[in-house]
N, C-alpha and C. Protein backbone atom coordinates (compact mmCIF):
# COMPACT_ATOMS: atom_id res chain seq x y z
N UNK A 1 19.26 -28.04 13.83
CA UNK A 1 19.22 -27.81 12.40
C UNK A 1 17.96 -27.03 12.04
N UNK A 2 18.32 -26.23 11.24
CA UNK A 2 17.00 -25.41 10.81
C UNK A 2 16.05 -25.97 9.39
N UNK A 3 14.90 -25.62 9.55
CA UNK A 3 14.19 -26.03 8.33
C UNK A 3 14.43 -25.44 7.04
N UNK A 4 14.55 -26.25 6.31
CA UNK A 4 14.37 -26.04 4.61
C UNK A 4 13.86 -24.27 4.81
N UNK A 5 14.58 -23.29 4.06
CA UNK A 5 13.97 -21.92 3.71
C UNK A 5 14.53 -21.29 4.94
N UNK A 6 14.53 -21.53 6.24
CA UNK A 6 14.37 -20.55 6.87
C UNK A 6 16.24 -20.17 7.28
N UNK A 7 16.23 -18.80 7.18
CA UNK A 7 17.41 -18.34 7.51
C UNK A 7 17.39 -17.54 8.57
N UNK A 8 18.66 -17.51 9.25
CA UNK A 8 18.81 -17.01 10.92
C UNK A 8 19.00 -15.59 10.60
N UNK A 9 18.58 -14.54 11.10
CA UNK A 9 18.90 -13.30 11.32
C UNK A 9 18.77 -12.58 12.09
N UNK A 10 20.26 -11.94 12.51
CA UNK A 10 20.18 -10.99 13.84
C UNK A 10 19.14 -9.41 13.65
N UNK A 11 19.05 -9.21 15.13
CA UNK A 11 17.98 -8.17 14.67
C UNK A 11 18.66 -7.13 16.06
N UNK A 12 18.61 -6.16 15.85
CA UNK A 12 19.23 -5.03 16.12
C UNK A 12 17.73 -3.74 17.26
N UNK A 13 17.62 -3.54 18.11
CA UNK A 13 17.09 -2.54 18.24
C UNK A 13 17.46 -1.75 19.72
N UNK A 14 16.85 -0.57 19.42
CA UNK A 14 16.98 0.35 20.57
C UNK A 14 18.40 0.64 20.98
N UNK A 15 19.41 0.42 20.06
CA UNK A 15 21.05 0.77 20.07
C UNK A 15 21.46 2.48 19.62
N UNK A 16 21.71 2.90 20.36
CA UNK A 16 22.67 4.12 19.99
C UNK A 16 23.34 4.38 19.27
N UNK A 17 23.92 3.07 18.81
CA UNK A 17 25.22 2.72 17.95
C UNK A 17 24.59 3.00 16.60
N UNK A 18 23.28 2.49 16.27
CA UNK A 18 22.37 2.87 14.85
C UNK A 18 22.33 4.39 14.96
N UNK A 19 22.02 4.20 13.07
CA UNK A 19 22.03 5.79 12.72
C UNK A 19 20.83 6.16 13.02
N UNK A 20 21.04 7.96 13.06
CA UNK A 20 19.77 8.72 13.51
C UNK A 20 18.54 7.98 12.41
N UNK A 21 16.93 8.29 12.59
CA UNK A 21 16.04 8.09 12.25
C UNK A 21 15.10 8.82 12.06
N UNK A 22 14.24 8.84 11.30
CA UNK A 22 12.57 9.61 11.46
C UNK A 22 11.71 8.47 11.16
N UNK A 23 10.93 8.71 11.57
CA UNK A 23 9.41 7.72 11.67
C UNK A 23 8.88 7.98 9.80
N UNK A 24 8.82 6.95 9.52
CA UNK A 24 7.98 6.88 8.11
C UNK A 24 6.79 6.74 7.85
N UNK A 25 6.02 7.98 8.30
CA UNK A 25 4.60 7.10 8.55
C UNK A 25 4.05 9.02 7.91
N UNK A 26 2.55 8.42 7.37
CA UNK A 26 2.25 9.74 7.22
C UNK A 26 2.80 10.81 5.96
N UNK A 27 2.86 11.90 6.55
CA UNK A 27 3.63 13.08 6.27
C UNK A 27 4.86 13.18 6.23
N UNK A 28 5.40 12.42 7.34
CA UNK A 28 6.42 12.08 7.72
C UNK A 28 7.56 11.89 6.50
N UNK A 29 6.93 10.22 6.21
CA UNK A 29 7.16 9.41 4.90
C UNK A 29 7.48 10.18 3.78
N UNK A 30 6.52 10.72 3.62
CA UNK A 30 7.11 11.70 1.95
C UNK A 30 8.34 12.88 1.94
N UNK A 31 8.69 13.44 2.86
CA UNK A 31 9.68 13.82 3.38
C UNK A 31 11.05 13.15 2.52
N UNK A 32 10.79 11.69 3.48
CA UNK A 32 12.14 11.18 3.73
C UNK A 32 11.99 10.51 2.19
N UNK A 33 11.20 9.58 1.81
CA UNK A 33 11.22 9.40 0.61
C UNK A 33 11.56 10.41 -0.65
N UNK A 34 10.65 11.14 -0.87
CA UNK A 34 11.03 12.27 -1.55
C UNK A 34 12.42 12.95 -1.84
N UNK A 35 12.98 12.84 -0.41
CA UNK A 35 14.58 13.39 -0.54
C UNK A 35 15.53 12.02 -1.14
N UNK A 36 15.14 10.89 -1.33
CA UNK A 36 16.07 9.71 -1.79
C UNK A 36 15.28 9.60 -3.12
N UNK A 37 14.21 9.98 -3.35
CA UNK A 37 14.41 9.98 -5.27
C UNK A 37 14.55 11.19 -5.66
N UNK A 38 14.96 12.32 -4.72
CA UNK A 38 15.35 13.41 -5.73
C UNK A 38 16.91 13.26 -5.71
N UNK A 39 17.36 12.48 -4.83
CA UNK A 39 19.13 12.12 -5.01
C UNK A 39 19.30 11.07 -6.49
N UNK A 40 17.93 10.19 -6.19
CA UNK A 40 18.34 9.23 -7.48
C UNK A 40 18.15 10.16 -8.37
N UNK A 41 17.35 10.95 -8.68
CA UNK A 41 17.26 11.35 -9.95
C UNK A 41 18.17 12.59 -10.62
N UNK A 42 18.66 12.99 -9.46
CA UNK A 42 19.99 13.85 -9.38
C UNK A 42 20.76 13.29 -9.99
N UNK A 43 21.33 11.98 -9.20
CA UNK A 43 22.46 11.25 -9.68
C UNK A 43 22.39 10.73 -11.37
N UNK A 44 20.84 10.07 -11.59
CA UNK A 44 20.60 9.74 -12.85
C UNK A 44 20.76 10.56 -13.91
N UNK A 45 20.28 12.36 -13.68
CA UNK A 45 20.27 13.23 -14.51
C UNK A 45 22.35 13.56 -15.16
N UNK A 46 22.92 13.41 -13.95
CA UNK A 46 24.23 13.66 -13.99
C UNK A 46 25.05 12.65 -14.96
N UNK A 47 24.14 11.54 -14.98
CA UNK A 47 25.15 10.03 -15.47
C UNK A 47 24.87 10.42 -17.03
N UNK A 48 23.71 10.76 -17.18
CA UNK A 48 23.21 10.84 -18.78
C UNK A 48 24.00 11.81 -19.01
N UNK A 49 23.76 13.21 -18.73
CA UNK A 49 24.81 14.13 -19.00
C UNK A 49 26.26 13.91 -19.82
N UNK A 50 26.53 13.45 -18.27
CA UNK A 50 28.29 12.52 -18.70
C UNK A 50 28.20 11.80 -20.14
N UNK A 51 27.26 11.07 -20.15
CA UNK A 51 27.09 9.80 -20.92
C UNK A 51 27.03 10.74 -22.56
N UNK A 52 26.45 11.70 -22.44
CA UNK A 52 25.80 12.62 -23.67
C UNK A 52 27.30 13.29 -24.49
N UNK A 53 27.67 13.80 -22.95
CA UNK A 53 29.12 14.70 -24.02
C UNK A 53 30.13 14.13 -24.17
N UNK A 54 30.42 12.63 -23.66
CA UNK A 54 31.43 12.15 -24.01
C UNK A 54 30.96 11.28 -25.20
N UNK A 55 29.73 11.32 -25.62
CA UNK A 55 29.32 10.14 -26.72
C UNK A 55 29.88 10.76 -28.00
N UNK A 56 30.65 10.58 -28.81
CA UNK A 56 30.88 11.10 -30.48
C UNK A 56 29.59 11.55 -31.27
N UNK A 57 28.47 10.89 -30.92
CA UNK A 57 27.81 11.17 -31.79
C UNK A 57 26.46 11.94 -31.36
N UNK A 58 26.96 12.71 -30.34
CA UNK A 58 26.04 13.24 -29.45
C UNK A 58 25.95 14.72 -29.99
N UNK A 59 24.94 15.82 -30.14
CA UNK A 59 25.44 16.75 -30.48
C UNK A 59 25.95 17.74 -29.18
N UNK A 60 26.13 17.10 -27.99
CA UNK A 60 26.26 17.91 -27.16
C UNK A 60 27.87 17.31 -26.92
N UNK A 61 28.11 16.54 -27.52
CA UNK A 61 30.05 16.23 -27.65
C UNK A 61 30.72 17.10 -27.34
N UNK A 62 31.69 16.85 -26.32
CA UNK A 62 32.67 17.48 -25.83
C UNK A 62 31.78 19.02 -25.26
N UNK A 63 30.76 18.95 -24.80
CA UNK A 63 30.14 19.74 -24.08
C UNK A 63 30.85 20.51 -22.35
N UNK A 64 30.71 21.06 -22.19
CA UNK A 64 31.20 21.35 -20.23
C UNK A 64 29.80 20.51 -19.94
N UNK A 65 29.76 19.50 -18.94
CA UNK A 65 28.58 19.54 -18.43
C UNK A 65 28.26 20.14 -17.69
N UNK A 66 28.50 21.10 -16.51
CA UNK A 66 27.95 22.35 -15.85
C UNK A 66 27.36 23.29 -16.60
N UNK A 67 27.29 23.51 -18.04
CA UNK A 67 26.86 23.95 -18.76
C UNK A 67 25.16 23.52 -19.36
N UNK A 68 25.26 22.11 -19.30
CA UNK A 68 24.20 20.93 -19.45
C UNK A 68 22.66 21.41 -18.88
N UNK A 69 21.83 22.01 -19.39
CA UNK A 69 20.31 21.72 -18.81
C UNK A 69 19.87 20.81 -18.92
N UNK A 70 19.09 19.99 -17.94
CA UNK A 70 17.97 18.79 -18.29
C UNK A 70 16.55 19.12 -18.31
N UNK A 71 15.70 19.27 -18.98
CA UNK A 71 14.47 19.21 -18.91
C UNK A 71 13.25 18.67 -20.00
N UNK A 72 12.54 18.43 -19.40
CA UNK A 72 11.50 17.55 -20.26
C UNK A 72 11.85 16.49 -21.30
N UNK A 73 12.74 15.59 -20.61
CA UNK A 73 13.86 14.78 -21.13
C UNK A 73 14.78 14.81 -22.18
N UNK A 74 14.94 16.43 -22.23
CA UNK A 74 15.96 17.14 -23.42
C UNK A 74 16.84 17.22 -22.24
N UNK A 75 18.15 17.58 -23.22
CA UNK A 75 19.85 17.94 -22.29
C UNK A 75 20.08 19.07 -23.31
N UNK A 76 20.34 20.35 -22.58
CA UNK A 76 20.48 21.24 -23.69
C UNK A 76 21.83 21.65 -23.21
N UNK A 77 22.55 22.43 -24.20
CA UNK A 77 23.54 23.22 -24.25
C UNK A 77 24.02 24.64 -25.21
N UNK A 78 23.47 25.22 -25.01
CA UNK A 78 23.70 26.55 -25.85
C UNK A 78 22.42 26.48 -26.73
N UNK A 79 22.79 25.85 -28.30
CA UNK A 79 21.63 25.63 -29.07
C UNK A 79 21.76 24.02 -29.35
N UNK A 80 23.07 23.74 -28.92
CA UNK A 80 22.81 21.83 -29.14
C UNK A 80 22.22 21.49 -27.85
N UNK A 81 21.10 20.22 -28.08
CA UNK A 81 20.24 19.58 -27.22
C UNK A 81 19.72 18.09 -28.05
N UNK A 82 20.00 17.29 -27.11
CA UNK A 82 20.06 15.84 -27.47
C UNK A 82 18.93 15.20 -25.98
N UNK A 83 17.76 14.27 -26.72
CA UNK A 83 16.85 13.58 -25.91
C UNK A 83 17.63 12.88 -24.99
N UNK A 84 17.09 12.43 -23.86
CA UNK A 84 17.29 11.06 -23.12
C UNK A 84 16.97 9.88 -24.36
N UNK A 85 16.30 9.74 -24.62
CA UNK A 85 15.58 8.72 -25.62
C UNK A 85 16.87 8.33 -26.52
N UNK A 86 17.27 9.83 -27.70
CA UNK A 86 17.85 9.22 -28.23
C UNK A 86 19.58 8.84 -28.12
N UNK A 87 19.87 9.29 -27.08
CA UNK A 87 20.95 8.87 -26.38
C UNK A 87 20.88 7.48 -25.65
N UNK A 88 20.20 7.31 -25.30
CA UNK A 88 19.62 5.51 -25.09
C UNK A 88 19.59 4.84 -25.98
N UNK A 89 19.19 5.41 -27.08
CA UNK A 89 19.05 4.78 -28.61
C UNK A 89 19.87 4.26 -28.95
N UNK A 90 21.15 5.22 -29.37
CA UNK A 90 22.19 5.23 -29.88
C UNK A 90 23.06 4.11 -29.03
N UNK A 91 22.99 4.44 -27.70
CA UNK A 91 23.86 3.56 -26.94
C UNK A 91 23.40 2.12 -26.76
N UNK A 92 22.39 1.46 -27.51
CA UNK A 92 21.80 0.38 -27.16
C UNK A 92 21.61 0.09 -25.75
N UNK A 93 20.86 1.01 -25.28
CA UNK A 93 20.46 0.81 -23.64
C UNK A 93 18.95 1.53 -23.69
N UNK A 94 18.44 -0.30 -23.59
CA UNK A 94 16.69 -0.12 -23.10
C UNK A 94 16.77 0.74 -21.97
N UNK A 95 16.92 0.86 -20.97
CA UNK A 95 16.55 1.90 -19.69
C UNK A 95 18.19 2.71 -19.27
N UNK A 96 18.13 3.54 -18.50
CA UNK A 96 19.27 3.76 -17.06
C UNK A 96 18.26 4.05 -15.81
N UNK A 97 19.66 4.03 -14.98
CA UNK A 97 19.23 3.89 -13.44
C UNK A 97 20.15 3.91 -12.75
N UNK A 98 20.00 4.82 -11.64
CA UNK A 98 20.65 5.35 -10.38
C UNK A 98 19.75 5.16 -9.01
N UNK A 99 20.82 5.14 -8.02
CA UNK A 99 20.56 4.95 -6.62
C UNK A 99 20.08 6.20 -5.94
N UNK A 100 19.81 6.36 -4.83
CA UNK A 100 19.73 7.80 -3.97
C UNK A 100 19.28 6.97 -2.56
N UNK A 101 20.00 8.04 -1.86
CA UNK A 101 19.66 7.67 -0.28
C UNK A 101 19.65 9.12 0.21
N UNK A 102 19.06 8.81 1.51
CA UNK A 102 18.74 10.20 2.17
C UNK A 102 19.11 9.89 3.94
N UNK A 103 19.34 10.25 4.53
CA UNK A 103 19.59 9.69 6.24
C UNK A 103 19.37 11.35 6.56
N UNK A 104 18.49 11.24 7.96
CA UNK A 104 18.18 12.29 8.31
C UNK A 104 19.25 12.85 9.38
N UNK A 105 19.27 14.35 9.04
CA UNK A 105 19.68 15.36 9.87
C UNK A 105 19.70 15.17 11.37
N UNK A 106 20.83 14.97 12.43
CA UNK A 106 20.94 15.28 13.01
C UNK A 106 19.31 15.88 14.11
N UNK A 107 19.34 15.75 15.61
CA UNK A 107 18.25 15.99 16.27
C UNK A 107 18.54 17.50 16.58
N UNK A 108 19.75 18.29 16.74
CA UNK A 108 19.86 19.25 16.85
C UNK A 108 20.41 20.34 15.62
N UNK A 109 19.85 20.10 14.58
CA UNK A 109 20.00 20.87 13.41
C UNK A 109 19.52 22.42 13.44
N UNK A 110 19.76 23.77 13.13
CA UNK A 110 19.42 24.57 13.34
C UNK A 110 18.50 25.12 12.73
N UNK A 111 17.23 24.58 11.89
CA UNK A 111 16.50 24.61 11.20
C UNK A 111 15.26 23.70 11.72
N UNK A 112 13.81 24.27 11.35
CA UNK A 112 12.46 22.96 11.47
C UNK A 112 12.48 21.97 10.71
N UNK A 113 12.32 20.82 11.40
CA UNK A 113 12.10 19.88 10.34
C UNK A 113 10.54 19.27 10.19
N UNK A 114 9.42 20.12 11.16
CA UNK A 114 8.51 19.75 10.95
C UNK A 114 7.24 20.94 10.68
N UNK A 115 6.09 20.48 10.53
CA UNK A 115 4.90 21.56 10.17
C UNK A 115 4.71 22.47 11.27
N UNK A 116 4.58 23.67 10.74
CA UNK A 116 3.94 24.19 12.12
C UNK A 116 2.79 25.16 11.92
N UNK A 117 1.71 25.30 13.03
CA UNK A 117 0.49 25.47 12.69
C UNK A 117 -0.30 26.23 14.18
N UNK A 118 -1.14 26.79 13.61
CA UNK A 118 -2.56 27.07 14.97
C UNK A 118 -3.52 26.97 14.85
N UNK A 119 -3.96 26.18 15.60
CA UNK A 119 -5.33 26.12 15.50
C UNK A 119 -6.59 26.93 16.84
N UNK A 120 -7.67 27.07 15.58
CA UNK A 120 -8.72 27.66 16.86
C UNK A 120 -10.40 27.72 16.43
N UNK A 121 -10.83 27.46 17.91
CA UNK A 121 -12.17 26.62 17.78
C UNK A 121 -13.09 27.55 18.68
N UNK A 122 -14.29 27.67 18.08
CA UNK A 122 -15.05 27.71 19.14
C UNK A 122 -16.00 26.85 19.62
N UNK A 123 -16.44 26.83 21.01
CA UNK A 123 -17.06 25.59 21.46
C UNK A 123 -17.87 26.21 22.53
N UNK A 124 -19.00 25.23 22.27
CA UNK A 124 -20.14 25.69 23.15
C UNK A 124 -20.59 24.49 24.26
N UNK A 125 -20.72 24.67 25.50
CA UNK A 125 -21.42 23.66 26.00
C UNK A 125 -22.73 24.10 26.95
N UNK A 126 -23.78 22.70 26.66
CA UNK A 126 -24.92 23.01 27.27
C UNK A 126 -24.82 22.69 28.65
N UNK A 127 -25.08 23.69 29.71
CA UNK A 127 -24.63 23.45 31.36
C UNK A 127 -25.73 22.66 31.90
N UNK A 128 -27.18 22.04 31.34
CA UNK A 128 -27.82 21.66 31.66
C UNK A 128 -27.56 20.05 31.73
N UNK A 129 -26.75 19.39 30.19
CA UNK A 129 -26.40 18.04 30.01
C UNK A 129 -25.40 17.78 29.77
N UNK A 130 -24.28 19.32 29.70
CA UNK A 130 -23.11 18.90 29.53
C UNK A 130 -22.19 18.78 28.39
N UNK A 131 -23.34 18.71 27.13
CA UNK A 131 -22.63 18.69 26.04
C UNK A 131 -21.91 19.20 25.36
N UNK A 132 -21.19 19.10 24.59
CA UNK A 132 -19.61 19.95 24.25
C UNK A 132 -20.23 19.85 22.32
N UNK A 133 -20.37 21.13 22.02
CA UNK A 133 -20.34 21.32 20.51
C UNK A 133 -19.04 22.04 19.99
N UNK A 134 -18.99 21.80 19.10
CA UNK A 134 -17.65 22.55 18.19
C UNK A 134 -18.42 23.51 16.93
N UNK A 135 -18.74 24.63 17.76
CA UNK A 135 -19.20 25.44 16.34
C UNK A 135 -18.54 25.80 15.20
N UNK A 136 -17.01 26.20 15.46
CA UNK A 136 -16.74 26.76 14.22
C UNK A 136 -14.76 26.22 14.57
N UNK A 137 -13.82 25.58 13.70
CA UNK A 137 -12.63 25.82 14.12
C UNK A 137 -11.91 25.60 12.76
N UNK A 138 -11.00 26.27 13.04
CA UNK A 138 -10.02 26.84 11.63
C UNK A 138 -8.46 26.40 12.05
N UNK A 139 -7.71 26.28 11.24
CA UNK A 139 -6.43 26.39 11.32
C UNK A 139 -5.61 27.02 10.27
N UNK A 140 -4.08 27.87 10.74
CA UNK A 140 -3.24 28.21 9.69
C UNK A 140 -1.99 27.42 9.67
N UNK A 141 -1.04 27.26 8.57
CA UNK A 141 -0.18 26.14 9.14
C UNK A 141 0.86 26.64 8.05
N UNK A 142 2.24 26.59 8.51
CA UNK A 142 3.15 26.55 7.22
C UNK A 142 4.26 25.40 7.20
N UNK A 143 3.34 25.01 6.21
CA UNK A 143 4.61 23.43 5.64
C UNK A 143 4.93 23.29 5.06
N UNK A 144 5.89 24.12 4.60
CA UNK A 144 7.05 24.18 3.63
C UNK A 144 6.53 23.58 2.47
N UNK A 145 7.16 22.87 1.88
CA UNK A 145 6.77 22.67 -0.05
C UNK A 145 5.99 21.42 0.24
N UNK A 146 4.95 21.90 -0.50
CA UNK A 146 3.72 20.53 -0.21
C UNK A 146 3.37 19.73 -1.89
N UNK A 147 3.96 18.80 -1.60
CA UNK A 147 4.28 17.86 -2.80
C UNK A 147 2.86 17.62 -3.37
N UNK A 148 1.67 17.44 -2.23
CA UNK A 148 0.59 17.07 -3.19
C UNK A 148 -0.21 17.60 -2.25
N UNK A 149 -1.27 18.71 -2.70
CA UNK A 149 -2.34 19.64 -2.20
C UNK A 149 -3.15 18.61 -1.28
N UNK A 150 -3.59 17.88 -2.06
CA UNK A 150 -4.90 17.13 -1.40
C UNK A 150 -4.22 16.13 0.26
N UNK A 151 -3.35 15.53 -0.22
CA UNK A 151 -2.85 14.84 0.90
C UNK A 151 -2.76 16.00 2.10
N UNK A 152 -1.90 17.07 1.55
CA UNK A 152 -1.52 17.70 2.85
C UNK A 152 -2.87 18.20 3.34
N UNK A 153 -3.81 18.72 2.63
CA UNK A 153 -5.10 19.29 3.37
C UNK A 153 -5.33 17.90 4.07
N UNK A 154 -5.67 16.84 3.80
CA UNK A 154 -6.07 15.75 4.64
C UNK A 154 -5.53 15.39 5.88
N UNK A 155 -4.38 15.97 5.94
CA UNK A 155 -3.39 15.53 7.08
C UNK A 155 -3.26 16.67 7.91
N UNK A 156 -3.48 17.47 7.92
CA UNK A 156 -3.84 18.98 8.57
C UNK A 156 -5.11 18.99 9.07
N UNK A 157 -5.94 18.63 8.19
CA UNK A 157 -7.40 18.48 8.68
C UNK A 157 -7.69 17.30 9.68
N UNK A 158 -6.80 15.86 9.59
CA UNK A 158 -6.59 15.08 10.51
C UNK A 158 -6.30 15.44 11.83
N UNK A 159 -4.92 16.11 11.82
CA UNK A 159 -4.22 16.88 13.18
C UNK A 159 -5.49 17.26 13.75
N UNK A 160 -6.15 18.06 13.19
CA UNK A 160 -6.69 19.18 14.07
C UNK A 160 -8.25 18.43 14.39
N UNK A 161 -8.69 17.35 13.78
CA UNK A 161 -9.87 16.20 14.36
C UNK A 161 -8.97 15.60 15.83
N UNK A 162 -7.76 15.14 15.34
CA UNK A 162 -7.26 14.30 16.42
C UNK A 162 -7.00 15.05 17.54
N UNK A 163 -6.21 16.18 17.64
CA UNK A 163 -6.22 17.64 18.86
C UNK A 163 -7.33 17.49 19.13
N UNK A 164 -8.46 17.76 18.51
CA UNK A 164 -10.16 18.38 19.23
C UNK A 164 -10.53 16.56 19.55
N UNK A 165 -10.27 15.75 19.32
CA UNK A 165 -11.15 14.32 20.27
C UNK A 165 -9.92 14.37 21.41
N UNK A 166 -8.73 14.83 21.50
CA UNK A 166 -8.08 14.66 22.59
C UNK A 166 -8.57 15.70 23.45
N UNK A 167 -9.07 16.90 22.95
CA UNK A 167 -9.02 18.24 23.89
C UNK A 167 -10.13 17.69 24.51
N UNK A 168 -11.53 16.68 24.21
CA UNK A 168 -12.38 16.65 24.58
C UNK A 168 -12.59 15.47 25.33
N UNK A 169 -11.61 14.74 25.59
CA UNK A 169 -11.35 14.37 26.56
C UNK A 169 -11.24 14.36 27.63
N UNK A 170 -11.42 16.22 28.01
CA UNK A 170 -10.71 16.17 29.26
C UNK A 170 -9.13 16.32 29.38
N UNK A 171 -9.52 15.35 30.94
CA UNK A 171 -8.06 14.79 31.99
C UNK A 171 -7.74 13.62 31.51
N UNK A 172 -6.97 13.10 30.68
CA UNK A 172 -6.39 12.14 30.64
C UNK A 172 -5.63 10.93 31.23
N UNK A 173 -6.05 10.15 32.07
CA UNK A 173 -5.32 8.97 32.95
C UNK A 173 -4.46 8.31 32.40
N UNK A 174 -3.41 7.90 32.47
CA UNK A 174 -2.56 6.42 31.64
C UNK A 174 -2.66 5.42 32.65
N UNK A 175 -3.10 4.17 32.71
CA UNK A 175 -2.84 3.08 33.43
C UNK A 175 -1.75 2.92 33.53
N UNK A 176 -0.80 2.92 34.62
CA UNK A 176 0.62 2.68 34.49
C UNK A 176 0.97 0.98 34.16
N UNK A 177 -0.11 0.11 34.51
CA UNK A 177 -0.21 -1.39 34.17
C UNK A 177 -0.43 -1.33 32.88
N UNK A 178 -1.32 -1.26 32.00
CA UNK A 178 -0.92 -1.52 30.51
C UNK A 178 -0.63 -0.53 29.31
N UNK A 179 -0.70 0.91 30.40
CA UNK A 179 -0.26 1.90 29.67
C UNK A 179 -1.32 2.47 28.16
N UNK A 180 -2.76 1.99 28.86
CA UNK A 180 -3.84 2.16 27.88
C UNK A 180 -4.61 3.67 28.53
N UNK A 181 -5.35 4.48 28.10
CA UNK A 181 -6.27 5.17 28.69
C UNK A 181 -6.93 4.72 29.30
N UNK A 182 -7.16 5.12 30.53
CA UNK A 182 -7.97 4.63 31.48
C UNK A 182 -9.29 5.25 31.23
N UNK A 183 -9.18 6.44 30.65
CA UNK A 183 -11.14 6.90 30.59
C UNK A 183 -11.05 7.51 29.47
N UNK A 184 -10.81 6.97 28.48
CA UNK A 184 -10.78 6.94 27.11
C UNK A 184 -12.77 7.10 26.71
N UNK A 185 -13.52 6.44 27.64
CA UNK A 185 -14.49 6.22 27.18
C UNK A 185 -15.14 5.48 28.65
N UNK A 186 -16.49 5.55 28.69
CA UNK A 186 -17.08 5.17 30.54
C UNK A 186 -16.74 3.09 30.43
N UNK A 187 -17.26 3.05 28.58
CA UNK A 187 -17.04 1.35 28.90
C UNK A 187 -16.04 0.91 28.97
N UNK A 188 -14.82 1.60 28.03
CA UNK A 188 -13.27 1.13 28.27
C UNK A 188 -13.22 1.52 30.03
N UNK A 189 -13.24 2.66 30.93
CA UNK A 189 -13.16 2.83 32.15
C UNK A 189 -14.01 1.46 32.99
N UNK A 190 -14.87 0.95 32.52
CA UNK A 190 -15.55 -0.21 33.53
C UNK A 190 -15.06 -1.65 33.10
N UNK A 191 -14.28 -1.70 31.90
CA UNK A 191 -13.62 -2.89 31.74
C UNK A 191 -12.15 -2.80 32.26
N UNK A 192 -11.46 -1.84 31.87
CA UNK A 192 -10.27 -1.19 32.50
C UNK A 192 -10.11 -1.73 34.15
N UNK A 193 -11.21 -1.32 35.09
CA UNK A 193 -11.10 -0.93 36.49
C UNK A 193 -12.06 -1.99 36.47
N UNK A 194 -11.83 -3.69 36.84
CA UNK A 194 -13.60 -3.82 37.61
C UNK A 194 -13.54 -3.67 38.75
């Protein structure tokens, strides 16, 4: 018997049988998000519409809605144009609301689905101690429609920190036992290996 609250649930992973995926993390994330509230708000913009020219007392009555603009929470049509607001009004409806989903494309789609970029550095090292400087490094990158300036510079500027601590790495080992870097660093290497 199970305790008070707790309910049994199956859990599913690493099946084929599940739909395709993308990782939500990041850059990533806004992507996939982004494309499921521009469906909701698609769908939402469409319902009001409907809702507008079939209302009697709408001035966009008996409107075509393919005809219908939405913007800045006006619905226009020729020279008749009726608010969101007061079409809510009228209909005694505090809010509306619509769904949206998004499931990603296929792995072999004929199009990018991700950023793409170059980067380049120059780097100096002293042959006496070895040391590795990064004098000067730049990147160009084109990523399609960038929802918010600042994030994407941050995440571009990330990439190209995380490339240059990997490039400077070296040779890279994987422990095949815990599958950690083995010389990630001399103290991780002497706890790693005693």
């Amino acid at each position: 018997m199970e305790p008070a609250g707790n309910t049994a649930h199956d859990f599913e992973n690493g099946d084929t049988d599940l739909p395709n995926i993308a990782a939500a993390v990041g850059s990533a994330g806004a992507g996939m998000i982004s494309a499921a509230v521009h469906s909701a708000a698609t769908a939402l913009r469409n319902q009001l519409i409907a809702r507008a020219v079939a209302d009697g007392a709408s001035p966009l009555h008996g409107a075509d809605p393919v005809d219908v603009v939405a913007r800045d929470g006006v619905m226009t049509a020729g020279t008749a144009s009726d608010s969101y607001a007061d079409l809510l009004q009228r209909n005694f409806q505090p809010d509306a609301e619509a769904s949206g989903s998004w499931s990603p494309p296929a792995d072999d789609v004929p199009y990018g689905m991700m950023t793409f970029g170059a980067q380049f550095a120059e780097v100096a090292v002293d042959p006496e101690l070895g040391l590795v400087r990064v004098r000067r490094m730049t990147g160009a990158f084109a990523p399609g429609l960038v929802l918010n300036p600042k994030t994407a510079r941050s995440q571009l500027m990330g990439g190209m920190l995380w490339g240059l601590g990997q490039a400077l790495l070296e040779a890279n080992h994987m422990q095949p036992r815990t599958g950690r870097w083995a010389n990630a660093s001399q103290v991780h290497w002497r706890t790693a290996w005693p």
